[in-house]
PDB file of N, CA and C in Angstrom:
ATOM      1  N   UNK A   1       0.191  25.237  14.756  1.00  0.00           N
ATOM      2  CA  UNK A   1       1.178  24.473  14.033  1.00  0.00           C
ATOM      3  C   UNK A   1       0.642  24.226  12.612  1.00  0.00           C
ATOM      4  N   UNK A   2       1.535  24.436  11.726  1.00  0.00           N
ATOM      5  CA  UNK A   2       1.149  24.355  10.227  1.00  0.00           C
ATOM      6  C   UNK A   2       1.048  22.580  10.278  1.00  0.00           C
ATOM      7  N   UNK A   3       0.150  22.023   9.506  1.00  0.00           N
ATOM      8  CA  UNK A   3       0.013  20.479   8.338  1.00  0.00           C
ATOM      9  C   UNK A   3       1.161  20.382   8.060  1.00  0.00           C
ATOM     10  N   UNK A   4       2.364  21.335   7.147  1.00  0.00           N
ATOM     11  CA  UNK A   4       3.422  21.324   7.079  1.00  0.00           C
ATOM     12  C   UNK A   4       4.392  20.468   7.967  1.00  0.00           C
ATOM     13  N   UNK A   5       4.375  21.196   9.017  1.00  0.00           N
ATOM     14  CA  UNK A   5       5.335  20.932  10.530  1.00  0.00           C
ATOM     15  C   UNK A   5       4.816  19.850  11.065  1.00  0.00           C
ATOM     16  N   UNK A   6       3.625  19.920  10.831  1.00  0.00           N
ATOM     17  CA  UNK A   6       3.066  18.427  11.891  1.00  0.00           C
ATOM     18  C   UNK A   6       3.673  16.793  11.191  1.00  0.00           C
ATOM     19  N   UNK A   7       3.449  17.265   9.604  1.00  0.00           N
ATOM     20  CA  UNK A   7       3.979  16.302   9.113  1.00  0.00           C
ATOM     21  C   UNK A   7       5.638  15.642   9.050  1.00  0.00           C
ATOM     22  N   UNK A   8       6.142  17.064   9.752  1.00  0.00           N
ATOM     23  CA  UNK A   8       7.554  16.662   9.518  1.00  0.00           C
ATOM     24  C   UNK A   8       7.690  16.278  11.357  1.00  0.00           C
ATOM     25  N   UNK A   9       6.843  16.583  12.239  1.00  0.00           N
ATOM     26  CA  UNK A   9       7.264  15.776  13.496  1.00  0.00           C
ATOM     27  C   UNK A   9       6.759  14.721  13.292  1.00  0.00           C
ATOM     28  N   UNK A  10       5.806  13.953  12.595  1.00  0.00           N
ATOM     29  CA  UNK A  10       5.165  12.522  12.370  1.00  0.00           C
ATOM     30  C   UNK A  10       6.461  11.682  11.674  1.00  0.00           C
ATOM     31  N   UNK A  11       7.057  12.335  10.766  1.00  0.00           N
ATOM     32  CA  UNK A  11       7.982  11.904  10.203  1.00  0.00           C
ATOM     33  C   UNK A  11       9.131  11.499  10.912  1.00  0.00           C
ATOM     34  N   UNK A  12       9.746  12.393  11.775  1.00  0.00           N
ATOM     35  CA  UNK A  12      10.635  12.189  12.590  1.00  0.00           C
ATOM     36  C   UNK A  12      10.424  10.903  13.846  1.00  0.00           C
ATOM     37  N   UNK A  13       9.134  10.908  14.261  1.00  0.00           N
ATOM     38  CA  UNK A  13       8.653  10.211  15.458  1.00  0.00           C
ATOM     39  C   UNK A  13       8.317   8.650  15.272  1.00  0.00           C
ATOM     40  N   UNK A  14       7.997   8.930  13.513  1.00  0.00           N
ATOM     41  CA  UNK A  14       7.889   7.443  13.182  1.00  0.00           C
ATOM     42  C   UNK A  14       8.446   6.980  12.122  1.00  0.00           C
ATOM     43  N   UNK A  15       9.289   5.697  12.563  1.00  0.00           N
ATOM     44  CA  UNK A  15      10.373   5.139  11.704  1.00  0.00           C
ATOM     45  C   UNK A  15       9.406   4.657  10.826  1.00  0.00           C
ATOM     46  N   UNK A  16       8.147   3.611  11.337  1.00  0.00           N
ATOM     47  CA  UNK A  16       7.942   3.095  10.019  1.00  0.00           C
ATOM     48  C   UNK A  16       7.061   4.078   9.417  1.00  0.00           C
ATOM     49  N   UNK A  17       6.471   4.946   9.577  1.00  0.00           N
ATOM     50  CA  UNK A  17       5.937   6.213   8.482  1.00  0.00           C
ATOM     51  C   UNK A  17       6.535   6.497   7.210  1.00  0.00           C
ATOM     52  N   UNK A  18       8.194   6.504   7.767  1.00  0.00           N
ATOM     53  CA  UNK A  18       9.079   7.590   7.657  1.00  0.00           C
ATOM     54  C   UNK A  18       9.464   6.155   5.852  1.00  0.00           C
ATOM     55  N   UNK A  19       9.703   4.969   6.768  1.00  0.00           N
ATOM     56  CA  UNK A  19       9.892   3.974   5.590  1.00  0.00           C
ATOM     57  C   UNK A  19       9.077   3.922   4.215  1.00  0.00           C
ATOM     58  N   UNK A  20       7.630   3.917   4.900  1.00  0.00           N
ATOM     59  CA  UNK A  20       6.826   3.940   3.803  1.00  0.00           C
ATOM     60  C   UNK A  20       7.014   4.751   2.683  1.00  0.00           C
ATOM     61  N   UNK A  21       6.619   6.011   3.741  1.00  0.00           N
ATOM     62  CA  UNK A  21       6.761   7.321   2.788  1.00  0.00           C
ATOM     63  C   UNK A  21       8.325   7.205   2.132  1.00  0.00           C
ATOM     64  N   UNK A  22       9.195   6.914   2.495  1.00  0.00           N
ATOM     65  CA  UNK A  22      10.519   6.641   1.288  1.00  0.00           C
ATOM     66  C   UNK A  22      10.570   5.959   0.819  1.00  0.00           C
ATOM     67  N   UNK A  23       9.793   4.853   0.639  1.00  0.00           N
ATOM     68  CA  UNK A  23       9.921   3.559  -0.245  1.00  0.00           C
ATOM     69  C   UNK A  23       8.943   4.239  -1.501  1.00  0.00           C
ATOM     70  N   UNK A  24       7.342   4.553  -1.025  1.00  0.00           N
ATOM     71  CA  UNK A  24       6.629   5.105  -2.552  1.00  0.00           C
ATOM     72  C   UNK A  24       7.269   6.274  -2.742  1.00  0.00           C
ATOM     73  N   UNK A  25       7.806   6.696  -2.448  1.00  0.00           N
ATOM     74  CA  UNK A  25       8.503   7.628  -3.402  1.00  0.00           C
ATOM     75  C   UNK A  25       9.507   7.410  -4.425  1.00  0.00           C
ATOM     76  N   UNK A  26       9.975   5.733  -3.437  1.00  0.00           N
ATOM     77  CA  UNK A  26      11.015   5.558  -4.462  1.00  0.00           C
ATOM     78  C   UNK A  26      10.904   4.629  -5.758  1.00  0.00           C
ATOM     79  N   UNK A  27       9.714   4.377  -5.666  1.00  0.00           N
ATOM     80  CA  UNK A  27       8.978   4.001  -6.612  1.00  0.00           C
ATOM     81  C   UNK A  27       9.390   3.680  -7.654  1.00  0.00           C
ATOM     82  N   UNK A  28      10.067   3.579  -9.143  1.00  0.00           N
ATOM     83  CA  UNK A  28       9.879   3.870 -10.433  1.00  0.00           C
ATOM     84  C   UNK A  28       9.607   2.910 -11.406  1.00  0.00           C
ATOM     85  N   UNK A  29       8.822   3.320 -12.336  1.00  0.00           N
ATOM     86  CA  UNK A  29       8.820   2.297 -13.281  1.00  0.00           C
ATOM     87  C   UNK A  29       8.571   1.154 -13.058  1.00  0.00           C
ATOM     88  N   UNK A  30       7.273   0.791 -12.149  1.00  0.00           N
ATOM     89  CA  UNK A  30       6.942  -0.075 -11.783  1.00  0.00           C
ATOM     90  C   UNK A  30       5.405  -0.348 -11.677  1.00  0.00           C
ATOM     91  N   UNK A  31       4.873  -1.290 -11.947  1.00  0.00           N
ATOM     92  CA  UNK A  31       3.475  -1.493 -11.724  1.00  0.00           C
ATOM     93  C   UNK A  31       3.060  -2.255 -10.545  1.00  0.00           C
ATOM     94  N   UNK A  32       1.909  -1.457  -9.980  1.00  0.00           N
ATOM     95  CA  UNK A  32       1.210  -1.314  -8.361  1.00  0.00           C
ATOM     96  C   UNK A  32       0.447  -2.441  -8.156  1.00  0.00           C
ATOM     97  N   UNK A  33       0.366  -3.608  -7.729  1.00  0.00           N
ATOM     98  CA  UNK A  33      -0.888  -3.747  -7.277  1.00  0.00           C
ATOM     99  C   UNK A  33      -1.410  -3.420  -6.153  1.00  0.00           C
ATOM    100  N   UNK A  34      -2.469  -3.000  -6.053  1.00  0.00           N
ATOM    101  CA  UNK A  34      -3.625  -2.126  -4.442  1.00  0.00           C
ATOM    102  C   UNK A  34      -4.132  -2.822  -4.478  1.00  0.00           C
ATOM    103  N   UNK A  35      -4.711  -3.060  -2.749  1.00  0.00           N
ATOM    104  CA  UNK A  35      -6.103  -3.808  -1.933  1.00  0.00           C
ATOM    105  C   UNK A  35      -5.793  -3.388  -1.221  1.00  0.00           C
ATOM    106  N   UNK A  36      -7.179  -2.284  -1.226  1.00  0.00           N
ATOM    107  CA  UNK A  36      -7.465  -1.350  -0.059  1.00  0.00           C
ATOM    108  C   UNK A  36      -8.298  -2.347   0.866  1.00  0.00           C
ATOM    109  N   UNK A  37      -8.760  -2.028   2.188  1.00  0.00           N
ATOM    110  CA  UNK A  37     -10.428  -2.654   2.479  1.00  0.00           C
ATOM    111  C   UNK A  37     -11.139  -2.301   2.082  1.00  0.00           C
ATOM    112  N   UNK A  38     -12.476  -2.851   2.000  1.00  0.00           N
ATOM    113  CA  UNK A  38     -12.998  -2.207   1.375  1.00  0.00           C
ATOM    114  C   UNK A  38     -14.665  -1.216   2.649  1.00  0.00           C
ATOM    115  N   UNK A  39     -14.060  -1.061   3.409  1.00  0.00           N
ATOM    116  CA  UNK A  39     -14.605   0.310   4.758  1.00  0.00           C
ATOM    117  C   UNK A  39     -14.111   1.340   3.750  1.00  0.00           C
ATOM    118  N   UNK A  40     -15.565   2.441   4.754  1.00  0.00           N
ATOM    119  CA  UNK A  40     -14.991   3.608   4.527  1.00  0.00           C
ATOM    120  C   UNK A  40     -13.098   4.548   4.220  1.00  0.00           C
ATOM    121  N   UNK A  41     -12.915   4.098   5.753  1.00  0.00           N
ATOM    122  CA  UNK A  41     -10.987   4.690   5.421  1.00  0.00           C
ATOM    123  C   UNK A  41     -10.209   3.875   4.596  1.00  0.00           C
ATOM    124  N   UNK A  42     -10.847   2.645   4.556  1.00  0.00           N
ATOM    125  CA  UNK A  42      -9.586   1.839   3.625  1.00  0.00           C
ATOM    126  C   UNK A  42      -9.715   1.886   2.755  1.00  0.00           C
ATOM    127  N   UNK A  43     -11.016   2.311   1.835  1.00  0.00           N
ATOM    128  CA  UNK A  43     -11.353   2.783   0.928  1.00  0.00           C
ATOM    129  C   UNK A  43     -10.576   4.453   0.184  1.00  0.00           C
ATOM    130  N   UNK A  44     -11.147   5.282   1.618  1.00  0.00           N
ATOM    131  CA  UNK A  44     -10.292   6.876   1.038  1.00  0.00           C
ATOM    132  C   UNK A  44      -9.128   6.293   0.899  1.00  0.00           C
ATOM    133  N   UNK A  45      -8.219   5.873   2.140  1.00  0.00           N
ATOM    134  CA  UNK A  45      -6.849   5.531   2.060  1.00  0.00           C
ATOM    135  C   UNK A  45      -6.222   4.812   0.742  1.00  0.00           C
ATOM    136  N   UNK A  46      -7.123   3.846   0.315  1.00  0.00           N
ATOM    137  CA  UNK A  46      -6.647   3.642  -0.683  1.00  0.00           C
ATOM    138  C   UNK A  46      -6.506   3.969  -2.281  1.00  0.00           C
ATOM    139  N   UNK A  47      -7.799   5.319  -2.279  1.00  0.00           N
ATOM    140  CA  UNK A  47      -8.251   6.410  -3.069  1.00  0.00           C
ATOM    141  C   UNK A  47      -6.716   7.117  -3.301  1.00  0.00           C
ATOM    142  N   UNK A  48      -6.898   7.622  -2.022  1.00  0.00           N
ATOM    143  CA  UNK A  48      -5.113   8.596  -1.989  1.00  0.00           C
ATOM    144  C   UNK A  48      -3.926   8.131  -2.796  1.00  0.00           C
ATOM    145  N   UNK A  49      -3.836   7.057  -2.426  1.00  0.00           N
ATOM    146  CA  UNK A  49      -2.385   5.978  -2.799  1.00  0.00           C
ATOM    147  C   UNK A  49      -2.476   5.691  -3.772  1.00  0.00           C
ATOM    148  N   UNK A  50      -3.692   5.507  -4.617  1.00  0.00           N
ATOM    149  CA  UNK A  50      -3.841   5.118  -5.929  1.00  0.00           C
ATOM    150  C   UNK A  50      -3.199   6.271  -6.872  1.00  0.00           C
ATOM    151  N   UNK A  51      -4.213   7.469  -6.189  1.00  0.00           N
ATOM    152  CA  UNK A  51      -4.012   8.926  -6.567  1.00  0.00           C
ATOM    153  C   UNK A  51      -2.583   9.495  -7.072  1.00  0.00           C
ATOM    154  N   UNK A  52      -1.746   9.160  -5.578  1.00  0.00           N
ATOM    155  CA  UNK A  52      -0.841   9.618  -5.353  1.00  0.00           C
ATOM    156  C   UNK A  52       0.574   8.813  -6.524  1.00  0.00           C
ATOM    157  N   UNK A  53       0.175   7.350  -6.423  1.00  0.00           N
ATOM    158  CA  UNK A  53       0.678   7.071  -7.373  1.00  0.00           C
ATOM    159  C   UNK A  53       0.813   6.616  -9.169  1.00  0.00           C
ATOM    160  N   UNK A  54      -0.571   6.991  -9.471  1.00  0.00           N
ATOM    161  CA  UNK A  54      -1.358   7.519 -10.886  1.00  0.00           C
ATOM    162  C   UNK A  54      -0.264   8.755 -10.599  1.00  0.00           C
ATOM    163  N   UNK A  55      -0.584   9.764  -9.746  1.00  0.00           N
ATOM    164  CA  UNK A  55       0.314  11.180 -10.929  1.00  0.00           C
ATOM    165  C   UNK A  55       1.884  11.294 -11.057  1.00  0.00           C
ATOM    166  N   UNK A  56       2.254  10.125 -10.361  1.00  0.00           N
ATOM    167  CA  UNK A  56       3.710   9.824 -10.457  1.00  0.00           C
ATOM    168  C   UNK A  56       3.839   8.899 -11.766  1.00  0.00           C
ATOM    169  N   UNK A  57       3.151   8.552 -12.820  1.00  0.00           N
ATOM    170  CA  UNK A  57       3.188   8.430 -13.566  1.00  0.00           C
ATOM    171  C   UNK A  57       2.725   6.659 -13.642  1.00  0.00           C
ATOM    172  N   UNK A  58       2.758   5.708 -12.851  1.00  0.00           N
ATOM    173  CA  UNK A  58       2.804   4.508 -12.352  1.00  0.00           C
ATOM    174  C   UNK A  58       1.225   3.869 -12.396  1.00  0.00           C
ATOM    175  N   UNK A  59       1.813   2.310 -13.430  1.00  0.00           N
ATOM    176  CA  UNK A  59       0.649   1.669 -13.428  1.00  0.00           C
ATOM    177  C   UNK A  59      -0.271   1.153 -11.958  1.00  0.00           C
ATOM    178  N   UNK A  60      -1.073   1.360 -11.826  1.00  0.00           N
ATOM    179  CA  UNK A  60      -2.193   0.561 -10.807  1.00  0.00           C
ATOM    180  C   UNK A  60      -3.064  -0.032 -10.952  1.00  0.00           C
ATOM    181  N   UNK A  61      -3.022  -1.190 -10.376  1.00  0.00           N
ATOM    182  CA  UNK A  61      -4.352  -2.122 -10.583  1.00  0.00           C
ATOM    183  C   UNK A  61      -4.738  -2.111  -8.907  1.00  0.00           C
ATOM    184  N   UNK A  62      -5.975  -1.783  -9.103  1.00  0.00           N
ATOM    185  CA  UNK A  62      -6.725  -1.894  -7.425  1.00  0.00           C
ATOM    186  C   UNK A  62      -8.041  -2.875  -7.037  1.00  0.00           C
ATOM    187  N   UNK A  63      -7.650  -3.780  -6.276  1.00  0.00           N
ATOM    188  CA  UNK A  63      -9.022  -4.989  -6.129  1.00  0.00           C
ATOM    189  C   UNK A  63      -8.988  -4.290  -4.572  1.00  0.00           C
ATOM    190  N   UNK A  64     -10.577  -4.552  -4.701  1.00  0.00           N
ATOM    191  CA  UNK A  64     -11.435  -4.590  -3.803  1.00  0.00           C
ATOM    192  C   UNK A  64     -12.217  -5.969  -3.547  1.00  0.00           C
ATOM    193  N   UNK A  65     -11.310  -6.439  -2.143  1.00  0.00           N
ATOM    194  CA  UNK A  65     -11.657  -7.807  -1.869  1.00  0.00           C
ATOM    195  C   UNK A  65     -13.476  -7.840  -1.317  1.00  0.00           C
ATOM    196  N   UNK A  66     -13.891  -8.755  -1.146  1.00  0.00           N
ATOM    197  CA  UNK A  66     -14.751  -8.675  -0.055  1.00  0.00           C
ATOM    198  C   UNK A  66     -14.319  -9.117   1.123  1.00  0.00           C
ATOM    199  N   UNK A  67     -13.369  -9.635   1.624  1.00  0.00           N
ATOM    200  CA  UNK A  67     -13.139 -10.025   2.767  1.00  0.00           C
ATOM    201  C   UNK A  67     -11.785  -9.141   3.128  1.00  0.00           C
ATOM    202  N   UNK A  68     -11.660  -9.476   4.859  1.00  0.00           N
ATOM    203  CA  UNK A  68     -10.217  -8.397   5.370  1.00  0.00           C
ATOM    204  C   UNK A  68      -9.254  -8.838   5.428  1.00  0.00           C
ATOM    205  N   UNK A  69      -9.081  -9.940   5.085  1.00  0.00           N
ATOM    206  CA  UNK A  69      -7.819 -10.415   5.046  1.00  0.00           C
ATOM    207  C   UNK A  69      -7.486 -11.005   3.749  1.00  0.00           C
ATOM    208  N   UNK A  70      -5.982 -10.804   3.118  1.00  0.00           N
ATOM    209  CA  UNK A  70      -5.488 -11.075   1.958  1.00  0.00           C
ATOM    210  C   UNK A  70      -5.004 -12.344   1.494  1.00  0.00           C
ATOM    211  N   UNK A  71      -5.948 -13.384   0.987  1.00  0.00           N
ATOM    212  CA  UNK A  71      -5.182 -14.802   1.242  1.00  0.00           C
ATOM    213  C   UNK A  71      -3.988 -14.535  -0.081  1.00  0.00           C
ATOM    214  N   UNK A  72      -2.814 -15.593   0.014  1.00  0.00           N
ATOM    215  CA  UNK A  72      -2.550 -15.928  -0.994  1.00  0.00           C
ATOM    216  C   UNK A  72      -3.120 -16.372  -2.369  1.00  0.00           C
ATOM    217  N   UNK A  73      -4.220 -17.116  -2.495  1.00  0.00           N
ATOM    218  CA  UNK A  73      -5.330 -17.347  -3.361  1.00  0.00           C
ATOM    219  C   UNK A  73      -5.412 -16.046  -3.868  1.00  0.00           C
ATOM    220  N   UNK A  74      -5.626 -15.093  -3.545  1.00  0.00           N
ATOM    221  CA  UNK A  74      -6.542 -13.927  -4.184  1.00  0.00           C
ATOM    222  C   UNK A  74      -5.202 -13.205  -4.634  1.00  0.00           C
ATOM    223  N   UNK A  75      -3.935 -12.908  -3.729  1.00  0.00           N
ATOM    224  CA  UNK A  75      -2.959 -12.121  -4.285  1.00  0.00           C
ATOM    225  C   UNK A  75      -2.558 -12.944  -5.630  1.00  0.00           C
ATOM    226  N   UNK A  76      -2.250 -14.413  -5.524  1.00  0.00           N
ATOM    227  CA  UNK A  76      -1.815 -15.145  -7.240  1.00  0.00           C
ATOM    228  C   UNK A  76      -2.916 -15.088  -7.985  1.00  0.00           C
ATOM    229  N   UNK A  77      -4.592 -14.690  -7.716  1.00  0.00           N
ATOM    230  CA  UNK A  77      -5.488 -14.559  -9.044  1.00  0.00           C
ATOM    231  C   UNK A  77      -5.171 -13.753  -9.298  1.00  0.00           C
ATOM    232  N   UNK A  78      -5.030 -11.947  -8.717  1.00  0.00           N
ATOM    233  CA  UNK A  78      -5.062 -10.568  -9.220  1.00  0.00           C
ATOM    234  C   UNK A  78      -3.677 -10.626  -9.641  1.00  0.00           C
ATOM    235  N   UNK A  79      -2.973 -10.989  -9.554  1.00  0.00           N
ATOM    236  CA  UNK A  79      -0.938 -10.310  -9.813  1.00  0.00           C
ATOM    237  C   UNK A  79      -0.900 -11.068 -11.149  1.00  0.00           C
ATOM    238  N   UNK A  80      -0.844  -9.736 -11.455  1.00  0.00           N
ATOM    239  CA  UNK A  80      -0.307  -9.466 -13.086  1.00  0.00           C
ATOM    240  C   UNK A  80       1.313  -9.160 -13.465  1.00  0.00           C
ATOM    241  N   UNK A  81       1.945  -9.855 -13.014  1.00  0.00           N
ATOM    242  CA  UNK A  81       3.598  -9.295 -12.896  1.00  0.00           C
ATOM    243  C   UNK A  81       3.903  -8.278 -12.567  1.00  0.00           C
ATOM    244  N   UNK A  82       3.035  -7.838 -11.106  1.00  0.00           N
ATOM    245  CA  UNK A  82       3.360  -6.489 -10.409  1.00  0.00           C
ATOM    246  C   UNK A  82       4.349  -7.265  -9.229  1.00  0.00           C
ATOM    247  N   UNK A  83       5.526  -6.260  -9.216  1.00  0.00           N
ATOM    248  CA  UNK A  83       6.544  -6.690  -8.249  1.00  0.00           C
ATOM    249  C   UNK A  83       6.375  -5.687  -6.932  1.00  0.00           C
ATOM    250  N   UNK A  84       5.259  -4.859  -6.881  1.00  0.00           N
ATOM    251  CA  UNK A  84       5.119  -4.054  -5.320  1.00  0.00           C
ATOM    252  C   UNK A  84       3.571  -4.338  -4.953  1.00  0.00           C
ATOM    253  N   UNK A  85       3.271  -4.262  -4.346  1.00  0.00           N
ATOM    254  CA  UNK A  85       2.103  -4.812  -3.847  1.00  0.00           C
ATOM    255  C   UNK A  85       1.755  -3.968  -2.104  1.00  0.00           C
ATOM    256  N   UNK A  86       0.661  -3.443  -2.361  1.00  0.00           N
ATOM    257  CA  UNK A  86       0.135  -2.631  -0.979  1.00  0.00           C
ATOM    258  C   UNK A  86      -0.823  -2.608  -0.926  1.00  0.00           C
ATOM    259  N   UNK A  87      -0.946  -3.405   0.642  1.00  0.00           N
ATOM    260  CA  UNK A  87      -2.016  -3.516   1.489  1.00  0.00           C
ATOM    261  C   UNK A  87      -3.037  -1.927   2.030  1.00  0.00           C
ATOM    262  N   UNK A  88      -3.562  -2.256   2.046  1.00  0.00           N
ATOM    263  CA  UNK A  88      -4.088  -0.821   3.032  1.00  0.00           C
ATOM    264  C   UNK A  88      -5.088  -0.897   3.720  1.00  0.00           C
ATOM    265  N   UNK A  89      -5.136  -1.136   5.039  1.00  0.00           N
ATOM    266  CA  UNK A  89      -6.162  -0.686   5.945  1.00  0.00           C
ATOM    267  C   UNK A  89      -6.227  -2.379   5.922  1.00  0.00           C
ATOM    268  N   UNK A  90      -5.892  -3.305   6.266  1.00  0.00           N
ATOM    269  CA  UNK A  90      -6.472  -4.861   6.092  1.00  0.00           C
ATOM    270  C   UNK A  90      -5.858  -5.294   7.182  1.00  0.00           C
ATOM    271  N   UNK A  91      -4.893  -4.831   8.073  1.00  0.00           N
ATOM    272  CA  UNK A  91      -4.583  -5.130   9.255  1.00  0.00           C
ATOM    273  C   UNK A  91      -3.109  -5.590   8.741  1.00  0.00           C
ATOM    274  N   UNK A  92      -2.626  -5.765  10.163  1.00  0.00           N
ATOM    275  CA  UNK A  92      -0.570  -6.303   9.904  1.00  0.00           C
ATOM    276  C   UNK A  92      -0.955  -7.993  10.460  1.00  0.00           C
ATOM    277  N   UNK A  93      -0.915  -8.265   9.015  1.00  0.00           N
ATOM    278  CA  UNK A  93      -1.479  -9.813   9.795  1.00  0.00           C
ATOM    279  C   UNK A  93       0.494 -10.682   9.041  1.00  0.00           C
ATOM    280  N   UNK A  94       0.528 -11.237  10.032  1.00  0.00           N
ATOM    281  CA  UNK A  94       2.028 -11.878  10.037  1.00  0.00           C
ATOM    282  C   UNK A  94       2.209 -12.613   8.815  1.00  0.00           C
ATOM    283  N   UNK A  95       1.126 -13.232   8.411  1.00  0.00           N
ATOM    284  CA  UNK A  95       1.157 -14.071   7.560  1.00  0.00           C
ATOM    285  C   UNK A  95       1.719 -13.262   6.047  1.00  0.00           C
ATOM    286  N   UNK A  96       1.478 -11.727   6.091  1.00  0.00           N
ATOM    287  CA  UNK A  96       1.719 -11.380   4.997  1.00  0.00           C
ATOM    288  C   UNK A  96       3.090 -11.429   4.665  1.00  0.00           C
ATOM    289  N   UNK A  97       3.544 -11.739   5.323  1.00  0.00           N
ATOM    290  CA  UNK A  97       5.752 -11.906   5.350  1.00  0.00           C
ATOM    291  C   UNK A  97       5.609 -13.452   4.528  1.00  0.00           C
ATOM    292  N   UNK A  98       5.054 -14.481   3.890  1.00  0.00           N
ATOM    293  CA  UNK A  98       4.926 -15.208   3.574  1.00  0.00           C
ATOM    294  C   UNK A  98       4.967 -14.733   2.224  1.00  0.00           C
ATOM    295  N   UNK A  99       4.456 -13.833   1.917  1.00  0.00           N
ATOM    296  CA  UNK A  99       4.422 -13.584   0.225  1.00  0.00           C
ATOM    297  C   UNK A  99       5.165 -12.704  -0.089  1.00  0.00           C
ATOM    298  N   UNK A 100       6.221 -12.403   0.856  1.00  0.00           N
ATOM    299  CA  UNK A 100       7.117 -11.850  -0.187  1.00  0.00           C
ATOM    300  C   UNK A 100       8.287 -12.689  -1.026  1.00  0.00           C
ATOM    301  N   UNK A 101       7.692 -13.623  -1.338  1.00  0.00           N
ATOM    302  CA  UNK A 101       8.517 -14.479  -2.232  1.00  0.00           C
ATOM    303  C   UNK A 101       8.039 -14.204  -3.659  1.00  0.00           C
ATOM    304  N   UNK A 102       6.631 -13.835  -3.946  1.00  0.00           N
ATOM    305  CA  UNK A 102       5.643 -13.258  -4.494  1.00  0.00           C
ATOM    306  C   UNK A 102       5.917 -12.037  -4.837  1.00  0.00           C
ATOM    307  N   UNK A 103       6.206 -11.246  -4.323  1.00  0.00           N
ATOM    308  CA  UNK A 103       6.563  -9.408  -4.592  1.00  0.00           C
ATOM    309  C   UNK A 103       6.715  -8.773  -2.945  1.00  0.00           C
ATOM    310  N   UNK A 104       7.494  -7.718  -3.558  1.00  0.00           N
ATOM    311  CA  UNK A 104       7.506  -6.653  -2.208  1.00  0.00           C
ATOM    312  C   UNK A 104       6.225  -6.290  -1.692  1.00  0.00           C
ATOM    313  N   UNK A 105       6.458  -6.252  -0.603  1.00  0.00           N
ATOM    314  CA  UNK A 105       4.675  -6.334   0.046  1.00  0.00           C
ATOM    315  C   UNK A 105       4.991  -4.950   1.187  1.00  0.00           C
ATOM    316  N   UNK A 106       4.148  -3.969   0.876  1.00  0.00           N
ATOM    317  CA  UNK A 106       3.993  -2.835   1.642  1.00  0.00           C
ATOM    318  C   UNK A 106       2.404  -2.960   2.447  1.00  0.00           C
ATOM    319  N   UNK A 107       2.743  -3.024   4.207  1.00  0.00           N
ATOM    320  CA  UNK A 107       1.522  -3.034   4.362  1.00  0.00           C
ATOM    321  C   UNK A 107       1.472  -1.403   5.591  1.00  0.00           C
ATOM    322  N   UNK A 108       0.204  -0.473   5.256  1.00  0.00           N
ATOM    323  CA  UNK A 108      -0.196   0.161   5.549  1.00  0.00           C
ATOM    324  C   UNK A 108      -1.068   0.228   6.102  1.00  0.00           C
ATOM    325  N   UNK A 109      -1.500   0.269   7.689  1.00  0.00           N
ATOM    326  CA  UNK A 109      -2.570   0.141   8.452  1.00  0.00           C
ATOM    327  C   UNK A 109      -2.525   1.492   9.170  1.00  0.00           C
TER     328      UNK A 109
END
């Protein structure tokens, strides 16, 4: 099976994949804030995403917390009037539905 194909049965199989991946795409004209973890994968993972959205043309600012979970404290020091905001690799902790009063909050685990 081609990377190709695999990606398009991942796509199909998972709704929220399927969300993500259509929401950064739909991206525009907008500035990012990132907090990856800061582990190994949450680190690449958040390498990629940065990546991915640097060549789409799109500002990013990326903190690297020391801790795994995202308080409010730390999202109102870093937010610079970024209205999207993505988590990565920091876990689906409930509490993050609290700040989207704050900005759209994409979390990726």
């Amino acid at each position: 099976m081609s990377y190709q194909k695999f990606l398009e049965e991942q796509l199909k199989a998972d709704k929220g994949l399927k969300n993500i991946v259509e929401r950064i795409s739909s991206i525009r004209n907008e500035n990012v804030l990132l907090f990856p973890h800061d582990d190994p994968d949450g680190l690449t993972a958040g390498l990629i995403i940065e990546d991915l959205l640097k060549s789409r043309g799109l500002a990013v600012k990326t903190v690297i917390l020391p801790t795994y979970e995202l308080s409010k404290e730390e999202l109102l020091k870093h937010q610079d009037g970024q209205k999207v905001v993505i988590i990565v690799d920091k876990g689906t902790i409930g509490y993050y539905d609290d700040y989207t009063d704050l900005a759209e909050i994409l979390v990726i685990d």
